[in-house]
PDB file of N, CA and C in Angstrom:
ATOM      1  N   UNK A   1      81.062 106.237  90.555  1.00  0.00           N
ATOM      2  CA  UNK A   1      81.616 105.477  89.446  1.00  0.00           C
ATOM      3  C   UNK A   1      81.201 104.017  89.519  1.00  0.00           C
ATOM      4  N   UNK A   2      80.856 103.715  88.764  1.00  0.00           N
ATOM      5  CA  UNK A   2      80.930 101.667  88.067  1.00  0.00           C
ATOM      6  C   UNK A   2      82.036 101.187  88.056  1.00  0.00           C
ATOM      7  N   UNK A   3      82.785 101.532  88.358  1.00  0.00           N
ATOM      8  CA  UNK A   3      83.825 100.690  87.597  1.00  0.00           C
ATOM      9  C   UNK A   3      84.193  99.869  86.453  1.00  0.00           C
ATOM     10  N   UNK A   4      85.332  99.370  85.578  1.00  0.00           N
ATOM     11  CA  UNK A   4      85.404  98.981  84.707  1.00  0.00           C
ATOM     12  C   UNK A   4      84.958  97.725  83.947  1.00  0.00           C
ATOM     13  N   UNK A   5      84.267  97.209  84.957  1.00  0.00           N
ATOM     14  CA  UNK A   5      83.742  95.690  84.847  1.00  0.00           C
ATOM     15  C   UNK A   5      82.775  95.942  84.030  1.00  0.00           C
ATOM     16  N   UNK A   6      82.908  95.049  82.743  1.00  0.00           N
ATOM     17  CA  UNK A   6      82.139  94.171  81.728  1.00  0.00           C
ATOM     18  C   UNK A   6      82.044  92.982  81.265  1.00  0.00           C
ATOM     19  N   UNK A   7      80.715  92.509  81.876  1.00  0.00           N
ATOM     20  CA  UNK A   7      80.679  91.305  81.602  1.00  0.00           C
ATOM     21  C   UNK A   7      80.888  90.349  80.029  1.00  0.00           C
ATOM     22  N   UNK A   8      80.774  90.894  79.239  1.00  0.00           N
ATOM     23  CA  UNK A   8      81.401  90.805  78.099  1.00  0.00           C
ATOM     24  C   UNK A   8      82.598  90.772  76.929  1.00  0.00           C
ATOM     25  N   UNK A   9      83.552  91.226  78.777  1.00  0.00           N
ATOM     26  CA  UNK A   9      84.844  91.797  77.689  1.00  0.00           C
ATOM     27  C   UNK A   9      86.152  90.017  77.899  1.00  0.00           C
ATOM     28  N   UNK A  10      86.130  89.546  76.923  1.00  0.00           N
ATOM     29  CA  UNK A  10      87.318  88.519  77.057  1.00  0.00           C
ATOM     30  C   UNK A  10      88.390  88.917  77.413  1.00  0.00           C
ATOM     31  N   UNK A  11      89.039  90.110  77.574  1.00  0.00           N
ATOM     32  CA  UNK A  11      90.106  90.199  77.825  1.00  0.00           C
ATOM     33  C   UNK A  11      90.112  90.740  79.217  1.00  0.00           C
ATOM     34  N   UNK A  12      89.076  90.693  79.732  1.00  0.00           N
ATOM     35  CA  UNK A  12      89.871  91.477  81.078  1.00  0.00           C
ATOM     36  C   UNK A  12      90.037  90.533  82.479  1.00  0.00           C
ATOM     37  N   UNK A  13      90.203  91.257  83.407  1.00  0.00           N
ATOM     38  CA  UNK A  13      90.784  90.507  84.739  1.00  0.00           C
ATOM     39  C   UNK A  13      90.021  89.233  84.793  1.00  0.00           C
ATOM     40  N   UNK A  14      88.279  89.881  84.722  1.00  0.00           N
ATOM     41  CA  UNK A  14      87.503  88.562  85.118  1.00  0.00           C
ATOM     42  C   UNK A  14      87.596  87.223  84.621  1.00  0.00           C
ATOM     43  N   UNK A  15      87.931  87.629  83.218  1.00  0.00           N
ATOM     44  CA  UNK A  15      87.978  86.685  82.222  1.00  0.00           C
ATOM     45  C   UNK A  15      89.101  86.040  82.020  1.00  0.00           C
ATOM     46  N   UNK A  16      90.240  86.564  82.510  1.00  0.00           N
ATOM     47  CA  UNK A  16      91.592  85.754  82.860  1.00  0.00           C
ATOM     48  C   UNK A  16      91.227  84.698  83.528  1.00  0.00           C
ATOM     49  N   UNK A  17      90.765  85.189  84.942  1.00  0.00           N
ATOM     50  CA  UNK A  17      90.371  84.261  86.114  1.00  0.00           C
ATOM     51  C   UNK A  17      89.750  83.222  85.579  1.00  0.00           C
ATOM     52  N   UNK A  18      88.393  83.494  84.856  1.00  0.00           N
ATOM     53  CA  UNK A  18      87.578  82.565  84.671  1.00  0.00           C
ATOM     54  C   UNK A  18      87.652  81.921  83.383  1.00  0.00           C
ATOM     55  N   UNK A  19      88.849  82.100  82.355  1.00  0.00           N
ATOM     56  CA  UNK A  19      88.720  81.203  81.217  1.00  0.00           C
ATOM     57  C   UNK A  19      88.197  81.737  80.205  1.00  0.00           C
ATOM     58  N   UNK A  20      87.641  82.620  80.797  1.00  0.00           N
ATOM     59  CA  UNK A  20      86.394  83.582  79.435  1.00  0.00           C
ATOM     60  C   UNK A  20      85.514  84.881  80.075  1.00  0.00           C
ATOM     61  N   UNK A  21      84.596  84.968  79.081  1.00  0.00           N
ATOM     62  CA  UNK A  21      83.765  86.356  80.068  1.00  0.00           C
ATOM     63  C   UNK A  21      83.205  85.883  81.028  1.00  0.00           C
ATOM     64  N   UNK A  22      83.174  86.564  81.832  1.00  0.00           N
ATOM     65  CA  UNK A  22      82.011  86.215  82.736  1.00  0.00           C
ATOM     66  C   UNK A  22      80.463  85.987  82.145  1.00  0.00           C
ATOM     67  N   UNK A  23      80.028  86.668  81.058  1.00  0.00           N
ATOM     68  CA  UNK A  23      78.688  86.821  80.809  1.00  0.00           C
ATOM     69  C   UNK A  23      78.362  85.072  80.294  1.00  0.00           C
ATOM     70  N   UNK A  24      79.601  84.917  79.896  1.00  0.00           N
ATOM     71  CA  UNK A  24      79.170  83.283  78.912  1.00  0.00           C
ATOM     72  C   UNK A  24      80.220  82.242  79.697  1.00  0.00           C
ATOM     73  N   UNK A  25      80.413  82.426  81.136  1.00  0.00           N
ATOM     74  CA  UNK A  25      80.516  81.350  82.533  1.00  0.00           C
ATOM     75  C   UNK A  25      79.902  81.694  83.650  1.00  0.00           C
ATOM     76  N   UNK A  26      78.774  81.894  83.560  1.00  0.00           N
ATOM     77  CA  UNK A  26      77.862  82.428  84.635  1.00  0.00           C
ATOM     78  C   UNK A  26      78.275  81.361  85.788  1.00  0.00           C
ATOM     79  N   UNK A  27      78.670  79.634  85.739  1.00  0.00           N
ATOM     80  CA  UNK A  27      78.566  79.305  87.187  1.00  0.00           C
ATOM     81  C   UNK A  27      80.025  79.178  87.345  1.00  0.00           C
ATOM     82  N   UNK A  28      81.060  79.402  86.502  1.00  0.00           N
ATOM     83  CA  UNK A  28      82.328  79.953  87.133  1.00  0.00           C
ATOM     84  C   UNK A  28      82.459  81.530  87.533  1.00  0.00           C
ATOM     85  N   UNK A  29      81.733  82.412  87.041  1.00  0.00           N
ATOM     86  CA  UNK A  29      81.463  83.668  87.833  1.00  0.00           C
ATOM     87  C   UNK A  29      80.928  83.426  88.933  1.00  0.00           C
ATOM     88  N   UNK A  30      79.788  82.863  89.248  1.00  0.00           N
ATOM     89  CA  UNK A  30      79.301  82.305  90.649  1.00  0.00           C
ATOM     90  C   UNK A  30      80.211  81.606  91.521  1.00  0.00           C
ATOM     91  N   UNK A  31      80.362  80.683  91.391  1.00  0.00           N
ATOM     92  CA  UNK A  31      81.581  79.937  92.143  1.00  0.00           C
ATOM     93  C   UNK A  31      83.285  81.124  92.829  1.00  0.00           C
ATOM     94  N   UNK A  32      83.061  82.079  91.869  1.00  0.00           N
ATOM     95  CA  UNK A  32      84.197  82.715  92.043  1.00  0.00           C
ATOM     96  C   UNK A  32      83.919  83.721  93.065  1.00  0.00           C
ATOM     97  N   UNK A  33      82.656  84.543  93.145  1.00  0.00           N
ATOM     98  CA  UNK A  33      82.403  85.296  93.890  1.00  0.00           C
ATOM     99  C   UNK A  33      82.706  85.065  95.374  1.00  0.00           C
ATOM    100  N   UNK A  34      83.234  85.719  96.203  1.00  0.00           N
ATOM    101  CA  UNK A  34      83.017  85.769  97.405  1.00  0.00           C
ATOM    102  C   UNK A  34      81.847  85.580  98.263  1.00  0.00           C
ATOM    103  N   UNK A  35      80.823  86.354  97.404  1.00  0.00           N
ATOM    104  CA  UNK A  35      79.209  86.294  98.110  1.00  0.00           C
ATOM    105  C   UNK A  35      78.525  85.392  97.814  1.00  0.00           C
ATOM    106  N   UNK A  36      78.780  83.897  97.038  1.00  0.00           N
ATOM    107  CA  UNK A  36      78.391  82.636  97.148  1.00  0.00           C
ATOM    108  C   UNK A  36      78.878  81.960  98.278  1.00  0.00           C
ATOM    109  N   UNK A  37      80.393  82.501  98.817  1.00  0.00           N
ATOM    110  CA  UNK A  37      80.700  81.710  99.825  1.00  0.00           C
ATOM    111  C   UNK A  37      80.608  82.431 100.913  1.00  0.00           C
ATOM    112  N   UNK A  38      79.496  83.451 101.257  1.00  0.00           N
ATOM    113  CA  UNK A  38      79.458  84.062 102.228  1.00  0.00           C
ATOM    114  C   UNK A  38      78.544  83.219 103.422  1.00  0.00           C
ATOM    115  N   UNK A  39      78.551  82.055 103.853  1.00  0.00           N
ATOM    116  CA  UNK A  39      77.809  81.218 104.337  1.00  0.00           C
ATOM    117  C   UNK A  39      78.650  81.243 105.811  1.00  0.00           C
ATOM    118  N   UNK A  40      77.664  80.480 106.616  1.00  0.00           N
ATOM    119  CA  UNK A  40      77.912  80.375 108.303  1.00  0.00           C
ATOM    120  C   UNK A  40      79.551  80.086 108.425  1.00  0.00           C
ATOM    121  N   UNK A  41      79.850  79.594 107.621  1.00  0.00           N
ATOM    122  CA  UNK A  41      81.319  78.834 107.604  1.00  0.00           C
ATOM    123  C   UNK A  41      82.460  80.242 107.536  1.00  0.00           C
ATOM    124  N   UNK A  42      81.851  80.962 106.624  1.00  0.00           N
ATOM    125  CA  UNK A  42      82.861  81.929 106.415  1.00  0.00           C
ATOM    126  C   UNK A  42      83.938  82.590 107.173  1.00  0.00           C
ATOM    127  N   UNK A  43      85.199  83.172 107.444  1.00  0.00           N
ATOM    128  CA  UNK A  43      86.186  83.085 107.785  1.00  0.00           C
ATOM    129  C   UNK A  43      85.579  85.125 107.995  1.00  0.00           C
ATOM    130  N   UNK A  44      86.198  85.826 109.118  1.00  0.00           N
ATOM    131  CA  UNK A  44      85.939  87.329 109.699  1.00  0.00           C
ATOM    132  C   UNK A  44      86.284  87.993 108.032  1.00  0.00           C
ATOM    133  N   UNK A  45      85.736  88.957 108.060  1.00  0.00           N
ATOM    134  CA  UNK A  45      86.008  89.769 107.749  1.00  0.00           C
ATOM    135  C   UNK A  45      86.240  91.253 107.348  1.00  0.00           C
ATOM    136  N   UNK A  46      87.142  91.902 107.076  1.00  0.00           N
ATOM    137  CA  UNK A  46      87.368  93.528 107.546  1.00  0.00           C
ATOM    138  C   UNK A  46      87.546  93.935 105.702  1.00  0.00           C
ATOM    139  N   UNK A  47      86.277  94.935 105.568  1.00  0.00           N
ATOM    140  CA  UNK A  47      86.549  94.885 104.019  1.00  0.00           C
ATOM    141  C   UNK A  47      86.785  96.865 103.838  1.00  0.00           C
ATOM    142  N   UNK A  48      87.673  97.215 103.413  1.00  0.00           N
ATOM    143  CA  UNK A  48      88.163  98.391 103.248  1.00  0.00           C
ATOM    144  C   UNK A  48      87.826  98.986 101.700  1.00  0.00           C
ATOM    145  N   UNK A  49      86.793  99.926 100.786  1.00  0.00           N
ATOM    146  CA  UNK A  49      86.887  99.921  99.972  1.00  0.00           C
ATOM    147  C   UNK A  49      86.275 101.680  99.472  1.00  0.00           C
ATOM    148  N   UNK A  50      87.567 102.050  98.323  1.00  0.00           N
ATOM    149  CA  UNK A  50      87.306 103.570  98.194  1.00  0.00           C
ATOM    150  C   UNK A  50      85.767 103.755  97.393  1.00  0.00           C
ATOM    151  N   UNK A  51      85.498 104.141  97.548  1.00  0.00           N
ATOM    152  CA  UNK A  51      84.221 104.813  96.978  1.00  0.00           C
ATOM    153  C   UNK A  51      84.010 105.421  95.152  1.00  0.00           C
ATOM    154  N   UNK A  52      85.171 105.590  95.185  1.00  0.00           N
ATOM    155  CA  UNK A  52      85.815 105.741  93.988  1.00  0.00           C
ATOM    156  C   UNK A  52      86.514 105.034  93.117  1.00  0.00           C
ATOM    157  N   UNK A  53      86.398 103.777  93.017  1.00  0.00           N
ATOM    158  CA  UNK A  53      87.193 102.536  92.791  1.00  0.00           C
ATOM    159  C   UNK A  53      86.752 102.559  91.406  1.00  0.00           C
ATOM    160  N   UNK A  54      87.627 102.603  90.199  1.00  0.00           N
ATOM    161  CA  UNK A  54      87.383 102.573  88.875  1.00  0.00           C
ATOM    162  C   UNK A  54      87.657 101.555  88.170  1.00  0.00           C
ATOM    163  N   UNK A  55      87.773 100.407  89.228  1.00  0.00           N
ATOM    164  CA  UNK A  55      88.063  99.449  88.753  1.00  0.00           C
ATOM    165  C   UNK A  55      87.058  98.231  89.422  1.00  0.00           C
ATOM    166  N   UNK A  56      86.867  98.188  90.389  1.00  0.00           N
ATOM    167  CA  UNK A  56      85.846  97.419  91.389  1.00  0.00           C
ATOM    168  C   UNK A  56      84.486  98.504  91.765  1.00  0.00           C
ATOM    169  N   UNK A  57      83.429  97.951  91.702  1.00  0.00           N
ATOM    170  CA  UNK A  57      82.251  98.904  91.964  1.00  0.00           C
ATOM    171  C   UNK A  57      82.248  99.080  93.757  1.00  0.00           C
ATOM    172  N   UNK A  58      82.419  99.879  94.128  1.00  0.00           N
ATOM    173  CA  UNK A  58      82.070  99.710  95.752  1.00  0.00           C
ATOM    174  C   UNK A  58      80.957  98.760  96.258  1.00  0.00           C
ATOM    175  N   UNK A  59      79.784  99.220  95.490  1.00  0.00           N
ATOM    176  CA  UNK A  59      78.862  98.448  95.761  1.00  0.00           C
ATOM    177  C   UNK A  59      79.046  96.546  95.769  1.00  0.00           C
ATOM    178  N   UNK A  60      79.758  96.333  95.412  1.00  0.00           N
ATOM    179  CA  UNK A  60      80.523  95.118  95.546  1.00  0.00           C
ATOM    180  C   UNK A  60      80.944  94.685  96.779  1.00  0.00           C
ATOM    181  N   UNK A  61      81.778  95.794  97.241  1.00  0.00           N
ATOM    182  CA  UNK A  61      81.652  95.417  99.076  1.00  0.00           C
ATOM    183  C   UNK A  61      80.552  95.323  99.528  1.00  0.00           C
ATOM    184  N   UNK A  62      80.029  96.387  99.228  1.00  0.00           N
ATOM    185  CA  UNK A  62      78.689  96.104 100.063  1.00  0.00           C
ATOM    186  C   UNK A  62      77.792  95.128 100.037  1.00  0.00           C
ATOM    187  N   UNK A  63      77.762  94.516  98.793  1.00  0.00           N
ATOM    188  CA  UNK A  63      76.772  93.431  98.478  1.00  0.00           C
ATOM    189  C   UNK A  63      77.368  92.315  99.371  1.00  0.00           C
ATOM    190  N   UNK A  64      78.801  92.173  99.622  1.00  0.00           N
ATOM    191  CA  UNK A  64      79.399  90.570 100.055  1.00  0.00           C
ATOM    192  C   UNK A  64      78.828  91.494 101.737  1.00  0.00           C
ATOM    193  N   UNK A  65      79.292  92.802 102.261  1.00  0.00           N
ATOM    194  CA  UNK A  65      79.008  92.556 103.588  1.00  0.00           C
ATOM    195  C   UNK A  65      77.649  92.231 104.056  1.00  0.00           C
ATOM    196  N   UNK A  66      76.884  92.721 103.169  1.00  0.00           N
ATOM    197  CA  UNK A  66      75.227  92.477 103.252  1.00  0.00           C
ATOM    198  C   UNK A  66      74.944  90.774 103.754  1.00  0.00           C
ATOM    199  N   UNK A  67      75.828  90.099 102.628  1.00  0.00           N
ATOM    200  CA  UNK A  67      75.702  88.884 102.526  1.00  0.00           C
ATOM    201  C   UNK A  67      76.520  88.259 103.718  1.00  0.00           C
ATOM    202  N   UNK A  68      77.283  88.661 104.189  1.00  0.00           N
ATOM    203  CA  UNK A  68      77.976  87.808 105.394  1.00  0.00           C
ATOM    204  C   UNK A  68      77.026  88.406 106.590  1.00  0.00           C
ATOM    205  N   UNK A  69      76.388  89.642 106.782  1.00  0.00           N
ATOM    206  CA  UNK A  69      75.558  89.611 107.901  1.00  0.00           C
ATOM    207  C   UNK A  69      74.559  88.789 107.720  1.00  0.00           C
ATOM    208  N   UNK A  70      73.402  88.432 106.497  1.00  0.00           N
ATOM    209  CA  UNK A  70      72.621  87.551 106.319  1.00  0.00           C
ATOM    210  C   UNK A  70      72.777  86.461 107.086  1.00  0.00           C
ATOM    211  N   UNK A  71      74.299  85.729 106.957  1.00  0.00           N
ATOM    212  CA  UNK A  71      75.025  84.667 107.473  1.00  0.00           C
ATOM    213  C   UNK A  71      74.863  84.487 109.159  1.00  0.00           C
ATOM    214  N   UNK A  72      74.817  85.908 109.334  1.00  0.00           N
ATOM    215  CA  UNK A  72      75.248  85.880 110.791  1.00  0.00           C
ATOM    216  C   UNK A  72      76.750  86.503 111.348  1.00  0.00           C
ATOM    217  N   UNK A  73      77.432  86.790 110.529  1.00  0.00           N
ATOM    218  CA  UNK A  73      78.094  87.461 110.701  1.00  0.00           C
ATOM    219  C   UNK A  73      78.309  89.214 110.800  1.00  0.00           C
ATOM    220  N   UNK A  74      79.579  89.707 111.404  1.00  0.00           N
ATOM    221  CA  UNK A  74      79.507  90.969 111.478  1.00  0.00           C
ATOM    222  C   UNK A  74      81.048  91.340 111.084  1.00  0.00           C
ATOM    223  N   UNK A  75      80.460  91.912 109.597  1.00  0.00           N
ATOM    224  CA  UNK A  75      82.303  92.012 108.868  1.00  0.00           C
ATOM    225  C   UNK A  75      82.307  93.634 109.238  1.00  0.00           C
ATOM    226  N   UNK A  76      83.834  93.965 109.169  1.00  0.00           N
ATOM    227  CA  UNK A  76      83.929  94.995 109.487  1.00  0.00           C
ATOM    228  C   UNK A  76      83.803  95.821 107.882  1.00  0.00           C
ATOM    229  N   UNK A  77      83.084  97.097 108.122  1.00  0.00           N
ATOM    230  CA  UNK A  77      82.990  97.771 106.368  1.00  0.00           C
ATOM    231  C   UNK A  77      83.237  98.715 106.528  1.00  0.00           C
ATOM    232  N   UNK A  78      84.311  99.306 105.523  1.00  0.00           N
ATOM    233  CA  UNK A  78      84.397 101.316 105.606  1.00  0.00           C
ATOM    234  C   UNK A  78      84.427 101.533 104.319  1.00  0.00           C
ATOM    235  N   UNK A  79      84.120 102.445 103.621  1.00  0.00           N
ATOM    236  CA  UNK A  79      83.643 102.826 102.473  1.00  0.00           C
ATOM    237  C   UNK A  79      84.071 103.963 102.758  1.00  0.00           C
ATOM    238  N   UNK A  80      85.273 104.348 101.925  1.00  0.00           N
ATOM    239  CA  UNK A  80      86.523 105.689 101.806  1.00  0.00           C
ATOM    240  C   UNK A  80      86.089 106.316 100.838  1.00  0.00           C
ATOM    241  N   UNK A  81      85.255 107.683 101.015  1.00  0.00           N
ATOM    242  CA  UNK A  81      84.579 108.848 100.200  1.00  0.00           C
ATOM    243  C   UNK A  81      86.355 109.637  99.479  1.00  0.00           C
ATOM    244  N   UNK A  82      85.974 109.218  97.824  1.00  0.00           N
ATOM    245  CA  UNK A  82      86.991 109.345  97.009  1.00  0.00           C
ATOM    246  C   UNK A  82      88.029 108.593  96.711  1.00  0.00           C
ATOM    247  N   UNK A  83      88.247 107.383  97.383  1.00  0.00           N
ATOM    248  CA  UNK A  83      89.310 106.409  97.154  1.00  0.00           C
ATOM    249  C   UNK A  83      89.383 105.300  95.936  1.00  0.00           C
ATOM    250  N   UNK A  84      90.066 105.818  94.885  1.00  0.00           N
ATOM    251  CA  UNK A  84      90.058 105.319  93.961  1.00  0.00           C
ATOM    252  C   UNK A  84      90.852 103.466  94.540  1.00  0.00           C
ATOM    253  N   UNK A  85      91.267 102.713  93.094  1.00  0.00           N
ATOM    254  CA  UNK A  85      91.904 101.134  93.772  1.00  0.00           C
ATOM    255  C   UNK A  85      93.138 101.882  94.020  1.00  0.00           C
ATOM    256  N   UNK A  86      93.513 101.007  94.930  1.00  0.00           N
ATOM    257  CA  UNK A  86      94.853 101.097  95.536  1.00  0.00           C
ATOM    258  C   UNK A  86      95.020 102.442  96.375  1.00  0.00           C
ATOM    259  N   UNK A  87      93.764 102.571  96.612  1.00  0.00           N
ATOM    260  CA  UNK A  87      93.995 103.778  97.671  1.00  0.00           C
ATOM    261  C   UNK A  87      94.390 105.224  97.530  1.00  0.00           C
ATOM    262  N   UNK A  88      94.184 105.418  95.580  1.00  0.00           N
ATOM    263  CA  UNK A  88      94.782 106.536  94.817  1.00  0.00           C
ATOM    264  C   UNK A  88      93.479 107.702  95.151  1.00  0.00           C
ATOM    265  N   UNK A  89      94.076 109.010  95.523  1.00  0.00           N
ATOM    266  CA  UNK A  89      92.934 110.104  96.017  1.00  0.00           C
ATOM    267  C   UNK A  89      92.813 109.851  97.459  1.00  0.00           C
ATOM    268  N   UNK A  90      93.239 108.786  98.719  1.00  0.00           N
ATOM    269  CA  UNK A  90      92.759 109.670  99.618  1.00  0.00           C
ATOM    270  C   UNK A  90      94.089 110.230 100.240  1.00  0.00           C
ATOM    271  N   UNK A  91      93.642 110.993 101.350  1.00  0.00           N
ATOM    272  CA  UNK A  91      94.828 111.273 102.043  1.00  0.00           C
ATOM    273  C   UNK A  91      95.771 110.618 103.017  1.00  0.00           C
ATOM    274  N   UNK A  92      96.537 110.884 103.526  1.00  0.00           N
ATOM    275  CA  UNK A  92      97.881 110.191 104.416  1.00  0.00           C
ATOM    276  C   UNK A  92      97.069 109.768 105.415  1.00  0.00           C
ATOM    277  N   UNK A  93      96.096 110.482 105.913  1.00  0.00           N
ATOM    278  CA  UNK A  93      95.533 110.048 107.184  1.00  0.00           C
ATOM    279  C   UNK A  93      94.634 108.666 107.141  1.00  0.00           C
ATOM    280  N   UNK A  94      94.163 109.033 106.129  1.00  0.00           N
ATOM    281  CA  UNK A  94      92.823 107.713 105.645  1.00  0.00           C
ATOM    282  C   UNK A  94      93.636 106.685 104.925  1.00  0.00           C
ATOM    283  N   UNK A  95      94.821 106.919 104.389  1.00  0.00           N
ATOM    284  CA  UNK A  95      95.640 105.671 104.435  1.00  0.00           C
ATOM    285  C   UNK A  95      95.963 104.911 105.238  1.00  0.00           C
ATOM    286  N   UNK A  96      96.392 106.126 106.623  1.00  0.00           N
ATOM    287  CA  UNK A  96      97.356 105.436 107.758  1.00  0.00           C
ATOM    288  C   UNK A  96      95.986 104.834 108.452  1.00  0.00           C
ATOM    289  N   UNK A  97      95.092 104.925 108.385  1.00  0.00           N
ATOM    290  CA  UNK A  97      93.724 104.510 109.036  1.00  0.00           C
ATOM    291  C   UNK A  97      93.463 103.012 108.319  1.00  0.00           C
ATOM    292  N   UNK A  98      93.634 103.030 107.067  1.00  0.00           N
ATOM    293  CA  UNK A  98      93.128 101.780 106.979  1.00  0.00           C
ATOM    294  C   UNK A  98      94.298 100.700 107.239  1.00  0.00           C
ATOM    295  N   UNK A  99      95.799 101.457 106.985  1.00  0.00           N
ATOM    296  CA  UNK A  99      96.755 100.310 107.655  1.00  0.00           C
ATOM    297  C   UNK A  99      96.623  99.860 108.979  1.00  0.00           C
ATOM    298  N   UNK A 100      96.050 100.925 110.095  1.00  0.00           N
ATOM    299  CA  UNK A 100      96.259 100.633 111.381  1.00  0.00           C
ATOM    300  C   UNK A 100      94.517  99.593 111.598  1.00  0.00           C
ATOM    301  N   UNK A 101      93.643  99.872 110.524  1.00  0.00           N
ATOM    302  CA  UNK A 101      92.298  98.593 110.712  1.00  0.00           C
ATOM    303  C   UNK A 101      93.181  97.908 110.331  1.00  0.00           C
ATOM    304  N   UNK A 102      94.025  97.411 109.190  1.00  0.00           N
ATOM    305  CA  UNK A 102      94.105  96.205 108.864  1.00  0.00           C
ATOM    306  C   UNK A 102      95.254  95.271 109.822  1.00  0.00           C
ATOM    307  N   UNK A 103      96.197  96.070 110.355  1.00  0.00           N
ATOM    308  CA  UNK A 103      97.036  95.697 111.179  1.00  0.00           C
ATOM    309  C   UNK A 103      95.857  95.042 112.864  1.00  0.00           C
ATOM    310  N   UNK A 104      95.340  95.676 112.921  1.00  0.00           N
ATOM    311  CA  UNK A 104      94.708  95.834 114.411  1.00  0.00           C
ATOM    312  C   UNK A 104      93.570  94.558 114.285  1.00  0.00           C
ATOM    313  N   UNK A 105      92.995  94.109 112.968  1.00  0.00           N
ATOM    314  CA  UNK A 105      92.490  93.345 112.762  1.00  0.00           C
ATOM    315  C   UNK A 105      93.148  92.089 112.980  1.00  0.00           C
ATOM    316  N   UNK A 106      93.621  92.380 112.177  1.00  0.00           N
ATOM    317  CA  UNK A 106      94.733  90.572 111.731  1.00  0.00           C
ATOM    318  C   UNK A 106      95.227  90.298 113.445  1.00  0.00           C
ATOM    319  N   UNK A 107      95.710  91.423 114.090  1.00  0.00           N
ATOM    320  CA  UNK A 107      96.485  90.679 115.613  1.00  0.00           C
ATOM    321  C   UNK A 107      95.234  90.201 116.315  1.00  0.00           C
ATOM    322  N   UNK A 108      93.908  90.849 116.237  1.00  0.00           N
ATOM    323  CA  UNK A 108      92.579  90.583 116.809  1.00  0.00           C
ATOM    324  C   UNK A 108      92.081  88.858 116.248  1.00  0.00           C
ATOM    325  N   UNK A 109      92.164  88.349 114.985  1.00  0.00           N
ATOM    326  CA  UNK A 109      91.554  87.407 114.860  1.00  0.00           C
ATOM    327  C   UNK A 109      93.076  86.296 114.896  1.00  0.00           C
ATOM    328  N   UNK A 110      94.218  86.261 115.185  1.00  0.00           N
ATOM    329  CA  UNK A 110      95.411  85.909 115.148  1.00  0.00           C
ATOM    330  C   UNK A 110      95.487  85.425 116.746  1.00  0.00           C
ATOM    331  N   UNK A 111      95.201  86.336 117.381  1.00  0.00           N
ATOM    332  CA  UNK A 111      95.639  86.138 119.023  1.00  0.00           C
ATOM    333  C   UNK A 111      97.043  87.197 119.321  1.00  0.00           C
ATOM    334  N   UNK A 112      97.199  88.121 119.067  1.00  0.00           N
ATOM    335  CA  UNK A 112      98.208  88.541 118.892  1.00  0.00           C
ATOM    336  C   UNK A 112      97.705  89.987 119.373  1.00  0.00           C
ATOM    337  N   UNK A 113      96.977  90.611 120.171  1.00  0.00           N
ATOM    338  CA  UNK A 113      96.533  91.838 120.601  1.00  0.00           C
ATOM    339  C   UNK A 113      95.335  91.920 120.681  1.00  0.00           C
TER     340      UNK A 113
END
């Protein structure tokens, strides 16, 4: 799936954010992205994303983790075969999996385990 993103549409999420479409604020779409600020500076990160996302393209993760290894960094990436947003379609297990990355993360870059 693509997900629902159109760069053209005024009314949707992007275009909340940004004032308008994205297609006609190209450097407030830029500025907004994550993968402009994926630079040496950038802050860890653990990116969790279903495969099935009908709302965000997966490939979206992938493009920012691409871009933070470029950096020099090493984000953590899992890409959940069938996981729609919010985690709708997978199972209990691959839920409780990504709570226990995201928990196990945060005490890891925290000092806390």
């Amino acid at each position: 799936p693509e997900g629902a993103y159109d760069a053209h549409d005024p009314a949707g999420f992007e275009a909340l954010l940004l004032g308008g479409a994205p297609a006609e604020r190209p450097d407030a779409a830029r500025d907004a992205s994550p993968v402009t600020h994926a630079g040496p500076q950038a802050p860890p990160f653990l990116i969790l994303h279903g495969t099935d996302d009908v709302l965000i393209p997966a490939r979206q993760s992938v493009r920012l983790a691409e871009a933070l290894r470029a950096a020099g960094h090493e984000p953590g990436l899992r890409l959940l075969d069938g996981g729609d947003h919010l985690w709708v379609g997978l199972t209990d297990a691959d839920v409780e999996d990504c709570f226990t990355r995201t928990v196990d993360f945060a005490r890891r870059r925290t000092g806390g385990g």
